[in-house]
Protein backbone atom coordinates (compact mmCIF):
# COMPACT_ATOMS: atom_id res chain seq x y z
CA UNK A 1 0.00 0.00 0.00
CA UNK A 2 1.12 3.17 -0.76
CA UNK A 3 3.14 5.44 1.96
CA UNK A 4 0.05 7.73 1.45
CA UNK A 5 -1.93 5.79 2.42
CA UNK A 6 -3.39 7.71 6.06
CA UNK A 7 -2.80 5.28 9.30
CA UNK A 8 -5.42 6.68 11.51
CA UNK A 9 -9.11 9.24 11.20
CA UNK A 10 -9.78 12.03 13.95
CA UNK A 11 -12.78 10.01 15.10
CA UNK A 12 -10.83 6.48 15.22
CA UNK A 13 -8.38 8.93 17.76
CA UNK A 14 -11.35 10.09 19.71
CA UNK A 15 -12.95 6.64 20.02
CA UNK A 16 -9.53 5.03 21.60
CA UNK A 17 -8.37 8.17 23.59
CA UNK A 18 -8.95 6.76 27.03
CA UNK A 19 -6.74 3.82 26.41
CA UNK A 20 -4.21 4.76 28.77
CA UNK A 21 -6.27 7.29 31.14
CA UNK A 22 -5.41 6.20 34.80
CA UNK A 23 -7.46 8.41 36.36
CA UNK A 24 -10.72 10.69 35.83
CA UNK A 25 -11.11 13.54 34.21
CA UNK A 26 -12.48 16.50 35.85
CA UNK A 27 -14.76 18.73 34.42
CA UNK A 28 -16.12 20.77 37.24
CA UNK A 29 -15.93 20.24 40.77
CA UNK A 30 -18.98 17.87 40.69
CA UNK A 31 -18.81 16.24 37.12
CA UNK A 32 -15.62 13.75 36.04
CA UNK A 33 -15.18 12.04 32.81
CA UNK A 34 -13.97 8.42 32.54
CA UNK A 35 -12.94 7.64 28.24
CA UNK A 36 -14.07 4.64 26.62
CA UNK A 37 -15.69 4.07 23.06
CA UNK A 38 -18.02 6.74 24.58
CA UNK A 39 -17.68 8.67 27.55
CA UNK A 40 -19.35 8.33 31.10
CA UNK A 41 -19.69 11.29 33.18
CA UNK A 42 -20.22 11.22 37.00
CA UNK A 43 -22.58 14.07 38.90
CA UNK A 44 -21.78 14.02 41.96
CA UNK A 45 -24.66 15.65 44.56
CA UNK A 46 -25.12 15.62 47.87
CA UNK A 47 -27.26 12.37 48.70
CA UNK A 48 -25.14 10.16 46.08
CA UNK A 49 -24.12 10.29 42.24
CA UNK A 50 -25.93 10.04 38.69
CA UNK A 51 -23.80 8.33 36.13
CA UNK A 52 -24.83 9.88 32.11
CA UNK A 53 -23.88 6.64 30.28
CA UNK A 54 -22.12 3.54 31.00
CA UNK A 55 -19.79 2.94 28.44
CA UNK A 56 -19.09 -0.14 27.28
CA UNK A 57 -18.87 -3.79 28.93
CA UNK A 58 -14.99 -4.23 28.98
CA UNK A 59 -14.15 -0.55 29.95
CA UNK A 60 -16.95 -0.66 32.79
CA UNK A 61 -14.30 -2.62 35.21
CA UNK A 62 -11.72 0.75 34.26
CA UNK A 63 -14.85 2.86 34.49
CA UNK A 64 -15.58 1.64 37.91
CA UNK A 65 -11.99 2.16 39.20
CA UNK A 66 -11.44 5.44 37.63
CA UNK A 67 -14.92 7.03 39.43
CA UNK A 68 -14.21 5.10 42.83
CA UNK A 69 -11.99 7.79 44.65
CA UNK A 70 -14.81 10.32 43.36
CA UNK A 71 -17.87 8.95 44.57
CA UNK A 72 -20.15 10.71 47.29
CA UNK A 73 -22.95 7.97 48.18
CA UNK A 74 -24.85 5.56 46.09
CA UNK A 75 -25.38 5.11 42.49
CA UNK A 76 -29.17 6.91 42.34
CA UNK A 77 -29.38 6.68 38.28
CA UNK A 78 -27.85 5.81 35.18
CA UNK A 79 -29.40 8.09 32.53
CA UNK A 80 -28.69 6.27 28.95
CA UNK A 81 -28.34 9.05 26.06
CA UNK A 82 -29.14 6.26 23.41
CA UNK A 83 -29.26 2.46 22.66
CA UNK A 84 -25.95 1.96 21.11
CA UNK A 85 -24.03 -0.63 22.89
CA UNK A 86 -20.66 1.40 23.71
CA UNK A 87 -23.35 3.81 25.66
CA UNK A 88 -24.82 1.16 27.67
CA UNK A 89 -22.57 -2.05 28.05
CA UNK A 90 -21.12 -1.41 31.87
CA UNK A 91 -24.52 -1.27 33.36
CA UNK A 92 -24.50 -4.52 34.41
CA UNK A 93 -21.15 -4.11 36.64
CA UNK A 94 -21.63 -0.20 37.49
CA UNK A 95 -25.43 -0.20 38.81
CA UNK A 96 -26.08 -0.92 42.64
CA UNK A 97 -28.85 -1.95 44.60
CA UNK A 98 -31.51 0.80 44.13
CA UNK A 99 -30.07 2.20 40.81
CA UNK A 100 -32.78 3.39 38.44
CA UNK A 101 -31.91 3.19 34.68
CA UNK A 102 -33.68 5.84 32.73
CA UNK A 103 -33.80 6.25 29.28
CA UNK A 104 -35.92 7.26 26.35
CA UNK A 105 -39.66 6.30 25.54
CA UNK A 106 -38.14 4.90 22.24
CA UNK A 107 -35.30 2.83 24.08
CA UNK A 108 -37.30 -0.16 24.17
CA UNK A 109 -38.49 -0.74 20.66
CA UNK A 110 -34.62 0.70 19.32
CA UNK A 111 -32.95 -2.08 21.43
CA UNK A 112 -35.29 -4.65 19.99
CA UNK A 113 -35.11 -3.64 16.27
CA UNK A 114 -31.22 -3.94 16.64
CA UNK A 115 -31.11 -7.08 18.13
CA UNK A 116 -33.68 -8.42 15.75
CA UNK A 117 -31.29 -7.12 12.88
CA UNK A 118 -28.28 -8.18 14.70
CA UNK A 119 -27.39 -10.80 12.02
CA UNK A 120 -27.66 -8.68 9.53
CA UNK A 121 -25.69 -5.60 11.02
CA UNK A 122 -22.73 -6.99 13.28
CA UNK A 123 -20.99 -8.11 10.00
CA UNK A 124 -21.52 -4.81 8.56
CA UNK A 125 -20.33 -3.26 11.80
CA UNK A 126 -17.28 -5.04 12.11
CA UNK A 127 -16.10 -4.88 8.73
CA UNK A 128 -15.83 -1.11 9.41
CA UNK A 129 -15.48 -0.77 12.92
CA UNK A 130 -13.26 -4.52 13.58
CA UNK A 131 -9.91 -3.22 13.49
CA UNK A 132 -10.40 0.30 15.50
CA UNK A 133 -12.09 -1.34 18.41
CA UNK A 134 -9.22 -4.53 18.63
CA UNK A 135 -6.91 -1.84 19.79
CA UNK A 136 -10.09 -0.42 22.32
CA UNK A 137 -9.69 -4.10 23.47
CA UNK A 138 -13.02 -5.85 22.71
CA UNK A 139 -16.08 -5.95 21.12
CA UNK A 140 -19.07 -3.78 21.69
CA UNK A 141 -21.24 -6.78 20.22
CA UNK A 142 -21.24 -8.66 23.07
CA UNK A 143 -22.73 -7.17 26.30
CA UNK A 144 -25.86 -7.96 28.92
CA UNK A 145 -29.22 -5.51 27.45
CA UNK A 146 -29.63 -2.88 29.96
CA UNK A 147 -33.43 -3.07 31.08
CA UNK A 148 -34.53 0.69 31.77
CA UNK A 149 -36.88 0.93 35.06
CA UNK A 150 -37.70 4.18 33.66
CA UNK A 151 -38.84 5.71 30.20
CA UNK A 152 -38.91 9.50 29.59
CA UNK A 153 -41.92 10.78 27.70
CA UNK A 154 -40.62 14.04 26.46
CA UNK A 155 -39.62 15.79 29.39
CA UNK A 156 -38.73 14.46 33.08
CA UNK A 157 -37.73 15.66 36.14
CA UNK A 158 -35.59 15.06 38.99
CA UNK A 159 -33.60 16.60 42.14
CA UNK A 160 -31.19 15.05 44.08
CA UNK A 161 -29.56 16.71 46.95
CA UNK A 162 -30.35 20.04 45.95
CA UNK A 163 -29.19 19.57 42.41
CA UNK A 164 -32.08 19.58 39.48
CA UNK A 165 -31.62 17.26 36.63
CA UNK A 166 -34.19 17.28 33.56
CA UNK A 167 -34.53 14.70 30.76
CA UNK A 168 -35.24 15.56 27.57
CA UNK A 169 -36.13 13.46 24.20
CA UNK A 170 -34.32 14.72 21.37
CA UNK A 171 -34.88 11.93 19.06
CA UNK A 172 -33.36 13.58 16.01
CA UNK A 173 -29.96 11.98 17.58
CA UNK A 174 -27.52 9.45 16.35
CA UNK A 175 -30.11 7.01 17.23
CA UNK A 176 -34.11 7.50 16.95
CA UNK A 177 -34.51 7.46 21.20
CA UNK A 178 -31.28 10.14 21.70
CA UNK A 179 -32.40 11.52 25.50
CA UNK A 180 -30.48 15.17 27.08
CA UNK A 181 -29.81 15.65 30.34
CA UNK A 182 -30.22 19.43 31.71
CA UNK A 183 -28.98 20.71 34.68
CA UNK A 184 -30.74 24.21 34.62
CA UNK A 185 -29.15 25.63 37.78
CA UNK A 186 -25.44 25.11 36.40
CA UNK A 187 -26.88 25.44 32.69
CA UNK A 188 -25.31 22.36 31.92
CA UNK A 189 -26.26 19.93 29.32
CA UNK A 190 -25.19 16.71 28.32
CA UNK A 191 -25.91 15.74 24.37
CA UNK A 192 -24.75 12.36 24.00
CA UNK A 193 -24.69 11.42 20.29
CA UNK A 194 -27.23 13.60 19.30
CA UNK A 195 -24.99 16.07 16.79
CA UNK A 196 -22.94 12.50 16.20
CA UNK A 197 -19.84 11.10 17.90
CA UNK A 198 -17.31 14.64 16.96
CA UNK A 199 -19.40 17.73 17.60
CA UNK A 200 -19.31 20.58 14.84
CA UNK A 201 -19.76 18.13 12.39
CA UNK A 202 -22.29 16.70 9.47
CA UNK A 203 -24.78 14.21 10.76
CA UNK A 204 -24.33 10.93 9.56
CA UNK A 205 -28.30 10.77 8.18
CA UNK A 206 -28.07 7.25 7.57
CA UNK A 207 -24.98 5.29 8.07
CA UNK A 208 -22.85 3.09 6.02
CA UNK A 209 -23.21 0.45 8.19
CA UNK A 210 -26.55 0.95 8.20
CA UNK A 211 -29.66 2.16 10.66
CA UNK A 212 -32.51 3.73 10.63
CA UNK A 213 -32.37 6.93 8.95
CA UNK A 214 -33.23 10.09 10.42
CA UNK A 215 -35.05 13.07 9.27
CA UNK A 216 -33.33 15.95 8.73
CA UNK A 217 -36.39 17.77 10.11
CA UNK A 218 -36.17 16.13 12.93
CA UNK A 219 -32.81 16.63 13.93
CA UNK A 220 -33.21 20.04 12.95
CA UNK A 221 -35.59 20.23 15.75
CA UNK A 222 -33.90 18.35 18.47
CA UNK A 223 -30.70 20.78 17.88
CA UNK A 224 -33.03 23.92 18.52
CA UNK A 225 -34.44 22.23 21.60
CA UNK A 226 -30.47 22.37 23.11
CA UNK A 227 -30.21 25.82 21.46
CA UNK A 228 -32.94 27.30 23.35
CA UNK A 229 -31.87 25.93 26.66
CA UNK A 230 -28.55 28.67 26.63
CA UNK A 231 -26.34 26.36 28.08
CA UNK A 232 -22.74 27.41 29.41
CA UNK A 233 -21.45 23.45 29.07
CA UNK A 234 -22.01 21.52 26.66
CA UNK A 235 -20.96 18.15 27.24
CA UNK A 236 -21.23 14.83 24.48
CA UNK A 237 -20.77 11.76 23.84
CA UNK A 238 -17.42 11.72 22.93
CA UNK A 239 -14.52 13.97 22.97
CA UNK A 240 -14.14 17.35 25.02
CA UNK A 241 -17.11 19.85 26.47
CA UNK A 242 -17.59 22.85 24.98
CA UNK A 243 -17.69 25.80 27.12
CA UNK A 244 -19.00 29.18 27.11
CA UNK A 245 -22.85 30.36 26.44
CA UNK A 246 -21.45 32.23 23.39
CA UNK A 247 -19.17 29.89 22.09
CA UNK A 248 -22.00 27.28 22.32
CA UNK A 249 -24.51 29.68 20.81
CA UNK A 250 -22.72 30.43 18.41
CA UNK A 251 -21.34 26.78 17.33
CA UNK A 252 -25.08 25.62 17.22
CA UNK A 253 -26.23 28.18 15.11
CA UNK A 254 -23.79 27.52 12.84
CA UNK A 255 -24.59 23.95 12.69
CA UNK A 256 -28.02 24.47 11.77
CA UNK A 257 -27.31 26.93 9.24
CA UNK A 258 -24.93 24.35 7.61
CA UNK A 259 -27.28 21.36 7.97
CA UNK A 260 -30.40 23.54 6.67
CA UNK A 261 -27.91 24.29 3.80
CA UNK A 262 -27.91 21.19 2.78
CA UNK A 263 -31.20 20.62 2.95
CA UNK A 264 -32.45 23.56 0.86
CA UNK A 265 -30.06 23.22 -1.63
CA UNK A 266 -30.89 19.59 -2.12
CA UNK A 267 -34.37 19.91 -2.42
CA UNK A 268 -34.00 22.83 -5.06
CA UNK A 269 -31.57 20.75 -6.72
CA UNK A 270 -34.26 18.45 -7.03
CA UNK A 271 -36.96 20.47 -7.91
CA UNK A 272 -34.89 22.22 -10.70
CA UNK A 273 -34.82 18.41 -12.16
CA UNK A 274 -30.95 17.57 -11.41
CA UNK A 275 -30.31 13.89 -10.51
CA UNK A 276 -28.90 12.52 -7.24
CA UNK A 277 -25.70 11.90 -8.61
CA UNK A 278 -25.23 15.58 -9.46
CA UNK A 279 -26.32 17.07 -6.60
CA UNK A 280 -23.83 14.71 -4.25
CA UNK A 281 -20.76 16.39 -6.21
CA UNK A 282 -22.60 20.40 -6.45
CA UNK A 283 -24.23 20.92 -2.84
CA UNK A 284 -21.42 22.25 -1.06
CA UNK A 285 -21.29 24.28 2.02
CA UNK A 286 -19.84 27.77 1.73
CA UNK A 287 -16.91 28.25 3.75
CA UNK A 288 -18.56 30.50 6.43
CA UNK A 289 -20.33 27.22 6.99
CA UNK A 290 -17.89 24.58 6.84
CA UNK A 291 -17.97 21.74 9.46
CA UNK A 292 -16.27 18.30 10.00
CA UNK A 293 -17.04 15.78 8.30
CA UNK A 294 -15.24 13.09 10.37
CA UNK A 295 -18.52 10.68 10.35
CA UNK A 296 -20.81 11.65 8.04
CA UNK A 297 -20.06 14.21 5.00
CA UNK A 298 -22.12 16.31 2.67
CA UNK A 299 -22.53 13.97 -0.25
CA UNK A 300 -24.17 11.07 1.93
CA UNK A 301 -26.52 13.71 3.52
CA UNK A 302 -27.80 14.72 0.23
CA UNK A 303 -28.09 11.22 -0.83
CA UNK A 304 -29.88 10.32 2.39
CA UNK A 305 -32.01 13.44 2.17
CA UNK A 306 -32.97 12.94 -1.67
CA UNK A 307 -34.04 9.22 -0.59
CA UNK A 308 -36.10 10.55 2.40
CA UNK A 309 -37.65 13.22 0.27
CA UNK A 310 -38.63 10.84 -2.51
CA UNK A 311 -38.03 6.98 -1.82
CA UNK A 312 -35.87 4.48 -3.26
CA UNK A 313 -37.04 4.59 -7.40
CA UNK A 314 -34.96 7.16 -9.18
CA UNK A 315 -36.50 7.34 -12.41
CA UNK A 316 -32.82 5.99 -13.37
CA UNK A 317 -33.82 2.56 -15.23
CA UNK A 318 -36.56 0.10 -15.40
CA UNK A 319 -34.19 -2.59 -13.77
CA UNK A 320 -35.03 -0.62 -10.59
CA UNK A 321 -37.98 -2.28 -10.30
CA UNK A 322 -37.05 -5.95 -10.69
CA UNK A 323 -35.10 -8.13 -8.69
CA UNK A 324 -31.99 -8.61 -10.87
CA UNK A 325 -28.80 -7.02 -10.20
CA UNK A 326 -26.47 -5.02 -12.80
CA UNK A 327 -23.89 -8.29 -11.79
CA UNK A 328 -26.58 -10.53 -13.69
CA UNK A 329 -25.04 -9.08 -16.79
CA UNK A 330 -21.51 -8.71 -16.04
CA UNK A 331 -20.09 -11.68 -17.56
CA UNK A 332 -21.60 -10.68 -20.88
CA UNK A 333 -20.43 -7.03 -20.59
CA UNK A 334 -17.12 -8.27 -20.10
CA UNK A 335 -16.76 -10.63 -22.60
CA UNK A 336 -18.47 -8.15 -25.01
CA UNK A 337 -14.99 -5.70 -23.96
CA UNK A 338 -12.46 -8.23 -24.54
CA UNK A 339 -12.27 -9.84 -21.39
CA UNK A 340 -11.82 -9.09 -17.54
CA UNK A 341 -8.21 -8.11 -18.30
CA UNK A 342 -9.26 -5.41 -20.97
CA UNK A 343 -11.58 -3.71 -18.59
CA UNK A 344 -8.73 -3.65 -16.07
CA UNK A 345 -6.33 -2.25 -18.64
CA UNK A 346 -8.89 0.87 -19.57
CA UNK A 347 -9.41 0.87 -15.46
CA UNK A 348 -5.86 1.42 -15.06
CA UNK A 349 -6.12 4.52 -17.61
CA UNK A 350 -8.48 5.78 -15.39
CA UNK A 351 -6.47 5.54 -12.36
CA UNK A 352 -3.79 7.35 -13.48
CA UNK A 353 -5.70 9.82 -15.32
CA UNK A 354 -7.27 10.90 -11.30
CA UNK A 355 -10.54 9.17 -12.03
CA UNK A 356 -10.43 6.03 -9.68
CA UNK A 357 -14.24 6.04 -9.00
CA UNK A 358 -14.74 5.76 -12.74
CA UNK A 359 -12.17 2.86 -12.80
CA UNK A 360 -13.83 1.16 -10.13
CA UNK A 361 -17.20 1.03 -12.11
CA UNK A 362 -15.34 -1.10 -14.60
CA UNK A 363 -13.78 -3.39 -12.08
CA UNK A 364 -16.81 -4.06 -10.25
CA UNK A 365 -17.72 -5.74 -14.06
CA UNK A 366 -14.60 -7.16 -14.68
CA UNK A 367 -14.67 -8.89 -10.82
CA UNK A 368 -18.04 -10.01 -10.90
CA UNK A 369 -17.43 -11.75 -14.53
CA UNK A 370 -13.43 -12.68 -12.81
CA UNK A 371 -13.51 -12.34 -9.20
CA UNK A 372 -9.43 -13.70 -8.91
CA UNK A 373 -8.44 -11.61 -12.02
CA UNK A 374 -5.27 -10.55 -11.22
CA UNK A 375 -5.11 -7.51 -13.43
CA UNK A 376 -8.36 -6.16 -12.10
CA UNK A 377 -7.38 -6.66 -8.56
CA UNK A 378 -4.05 -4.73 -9.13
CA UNK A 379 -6.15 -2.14 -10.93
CA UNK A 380 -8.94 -2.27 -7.96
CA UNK A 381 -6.09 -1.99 -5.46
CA UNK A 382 -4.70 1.25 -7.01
CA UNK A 383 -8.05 2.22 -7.33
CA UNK A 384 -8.92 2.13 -4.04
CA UNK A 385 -5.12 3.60 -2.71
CA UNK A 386 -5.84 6.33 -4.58
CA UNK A 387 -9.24 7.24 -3.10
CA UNK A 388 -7.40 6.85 0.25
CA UNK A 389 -4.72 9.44 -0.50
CA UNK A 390 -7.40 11.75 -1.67
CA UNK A 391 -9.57 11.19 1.09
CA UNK A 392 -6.69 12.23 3.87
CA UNK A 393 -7.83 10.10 6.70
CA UNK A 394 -10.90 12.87 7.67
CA UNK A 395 -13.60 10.03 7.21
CA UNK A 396 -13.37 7.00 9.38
CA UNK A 397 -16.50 5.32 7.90
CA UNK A 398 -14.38 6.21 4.24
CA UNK A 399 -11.43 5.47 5.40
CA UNK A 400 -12.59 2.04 7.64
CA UNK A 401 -14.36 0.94 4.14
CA UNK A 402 -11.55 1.57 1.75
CA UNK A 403 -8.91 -0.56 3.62
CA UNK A 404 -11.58 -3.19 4.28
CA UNK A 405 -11.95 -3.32 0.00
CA UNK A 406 -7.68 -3.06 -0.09
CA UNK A 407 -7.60 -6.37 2.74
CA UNK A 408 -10.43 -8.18 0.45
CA UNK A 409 -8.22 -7.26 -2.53
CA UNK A 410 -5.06 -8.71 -0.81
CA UNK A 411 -6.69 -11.63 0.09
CA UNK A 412 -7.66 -12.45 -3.47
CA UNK A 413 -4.75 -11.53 -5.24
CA UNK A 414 -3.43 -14.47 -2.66
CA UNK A 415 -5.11 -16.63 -4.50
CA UNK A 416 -5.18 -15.21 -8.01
CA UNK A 417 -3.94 -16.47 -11.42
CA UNK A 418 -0.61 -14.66 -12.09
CA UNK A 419 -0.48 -11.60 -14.37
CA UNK A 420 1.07 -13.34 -17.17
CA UNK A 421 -1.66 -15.93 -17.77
CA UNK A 422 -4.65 -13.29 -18.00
């Protein structure tokens, strides 16, 4: 692989940051921070502590010894921000006798859909998410369900030696039952995943590895709900809080105005008759508006936006409708060019002309006809290197898919017929 090629994504640093933490994080005198896939946060109070998330099943032994010096009395709550597993996993080792888990009204039927689809999605998962969390040390697949004792309905509250705590569904989150937690006398909030796993970035609408999709209207609406509440802290999932009313103020507004963007542009793209494919390379955001793109990125939120907007036919071809792939044809398409190794060879031109994604159009023909074709899988492999180097690293869900293609493409050429008899 080429020296290029980037070793590590922002977000692939932030999810393995607390490898080597050896002891909590403060973030005021009555919050701490313990690192794992996803942060947990103790509040301390008074008459005992309220743990926001529970990170996952093998960090909740670490999470337990890093909060231990810090604690004040019992475990009251675990408040659960969302349903993902590296939110939830150490329940079952951090909760006491008496602990109330609270999460959203949507919890429930989220936790069952992914479990239901677990045999579909783990695969997925891992083959973009396998080799980040190895050096986390474990998987976030396997881990005990946290039962919640209590759902929030919109709004809840709570106090707890003389500190208020409010719930509040946001379900426009990184998962449909995201839940805030408000402290309104320290104007605190904590966000989980709700603007994604890097804040000041665009949401991942509907992810590679797959999920349901959210609305944009709906996330839209949770972020003015944490808008309006003025915070001074703003605390999330992962990574560092953000602090300052204005900074936060000012940081959420912009986020809107680049995710509304987006969203206007793409549905006037659409209404001025310009096709999906078009509108993934125009939309851009000005640069007054520019945010990360670590997770999700602009293109796959105007493809998941077009597809929300107007379903899954794109008036593209009547194959659409029918159950037979564009592979069904391959063989003949490649015989009809000379053979696997002459759609390689134009591939190639591609390549080095800059256009890899065009090149890759032809492999995925000249595989499906010759799957251990070594040309095409040299061809593929440059192909894909190339994307790399142009992608920088900035995308871990690019990035994580790319060198999951390059291993596949290893592994075949393994086992390929050599160059010289194609």
């Amino acid at each position: 692989m080429s020296n290029a090629t980037p070793r590590s994504t922002p977000l692939a640093d932030l999810v393995l940051a607390g490898v080597n933490q050896d002891a909590a994080e403060p973030i005021t005198d009555f919050i701490f921070m313990a690192k794992d896939v996803s942060n947990s946060y103790l509040v301390t109070t008074m008459e005992g502590d309220v743990l926001v998330n529970a990170g996952t099943a093998t960090g909740a032994e670490k999470t337990q010894r890093l909060f231990a010096p810090l604690r004040t009395g019992p475990l009251t709550h675990v408040v659960l921000t969302q349903s993902h597993a590296d939110h939830f996993g150490g329940v079952e080792r951090l909760r006491e006798p008496g602990t109330v888990i609270v999460a959203e009204r949507r919890y429930p039927e989220t936790r069952a859909y992914y479990l239901e689809m677990a045999p579909f999605f783990a695969p997925r998962t891992n083959r973009l998410w396998a080799r980040t969390l190895a050096r986390q040390g474990g998987s976030i697949h396997e881990v005990a369900e946290a039962v919640p004792d209590l759902l929030v309905d919109g709004r809840y509250r709570f106090e707890q030696g003389g500190r208020a705590f409010e719930l509040i569904s946001t379900p426009g989150g990184e998962t449909l039952d995201s839940l805030c937690v408000w402290l309104p006398q320290e104007r605190v909030v904590f966000t989980g995943n709700l603007f994604g796993p890097m804040f000041m970035a665009m949401p991942f609408l509907n992810t590679l590895r797959g999920d349901k999709p959210r609305t944009v209207k709906r996330y839209l609406e949770s972020l003015n709900i944490v808008r309006g509440l003025d915070a001074d802290l703003l605390i999330t999932g992962h990574g560092e809080p953000v602090r300052g009313a204005e900074r936060i103020r000012t940081d959420l507004d912009k986020l809107h105005a680049a995710v509304s963007h987006v969203y206007e542009s793409t549905k006037a793209g659409m209404n001025a008759g310009k096709d999906i494919y078009t509108l993934m390379r125009e939309v851009r955001l000005p640069p007054e508006l520019a945010i990360g793109e670590w997770h999700g990125n602009v293109r796959w939120a105007v493809k998941a936006i077009w597809h929300e907007l107007s379903g899954w036919f794109l008036y593209e071809s009547t194959t659409e409708l029918y159950g037979v792939p564009r592979s069904a044809a391959s063989a003949e398409l490649a015989e009809l060019a000379g053979g696997a190794g002459r759609l390689a060879e134009r591939a190639a031109a591609h390549v080095a002309a800059g256009r890899p994604v065009e090149a890759i159009h032809l492999l995925d023909i000249a595989l499906d006809a010759n799957p251990l074709n070594g040309a095409a899988l040299v061809a593929k492999r440059s192909a894909l290197e190339r994307l790399l180097q142009q992608g920088g690293g900035r995308n871990l869900s690019e990035t994580m898919w790319l060198k999951s293609e390059l291993a596949d493409v290893e592994e075949r050429l393994g086992t390929s017929t050599t160059l010289a008899d194609l």
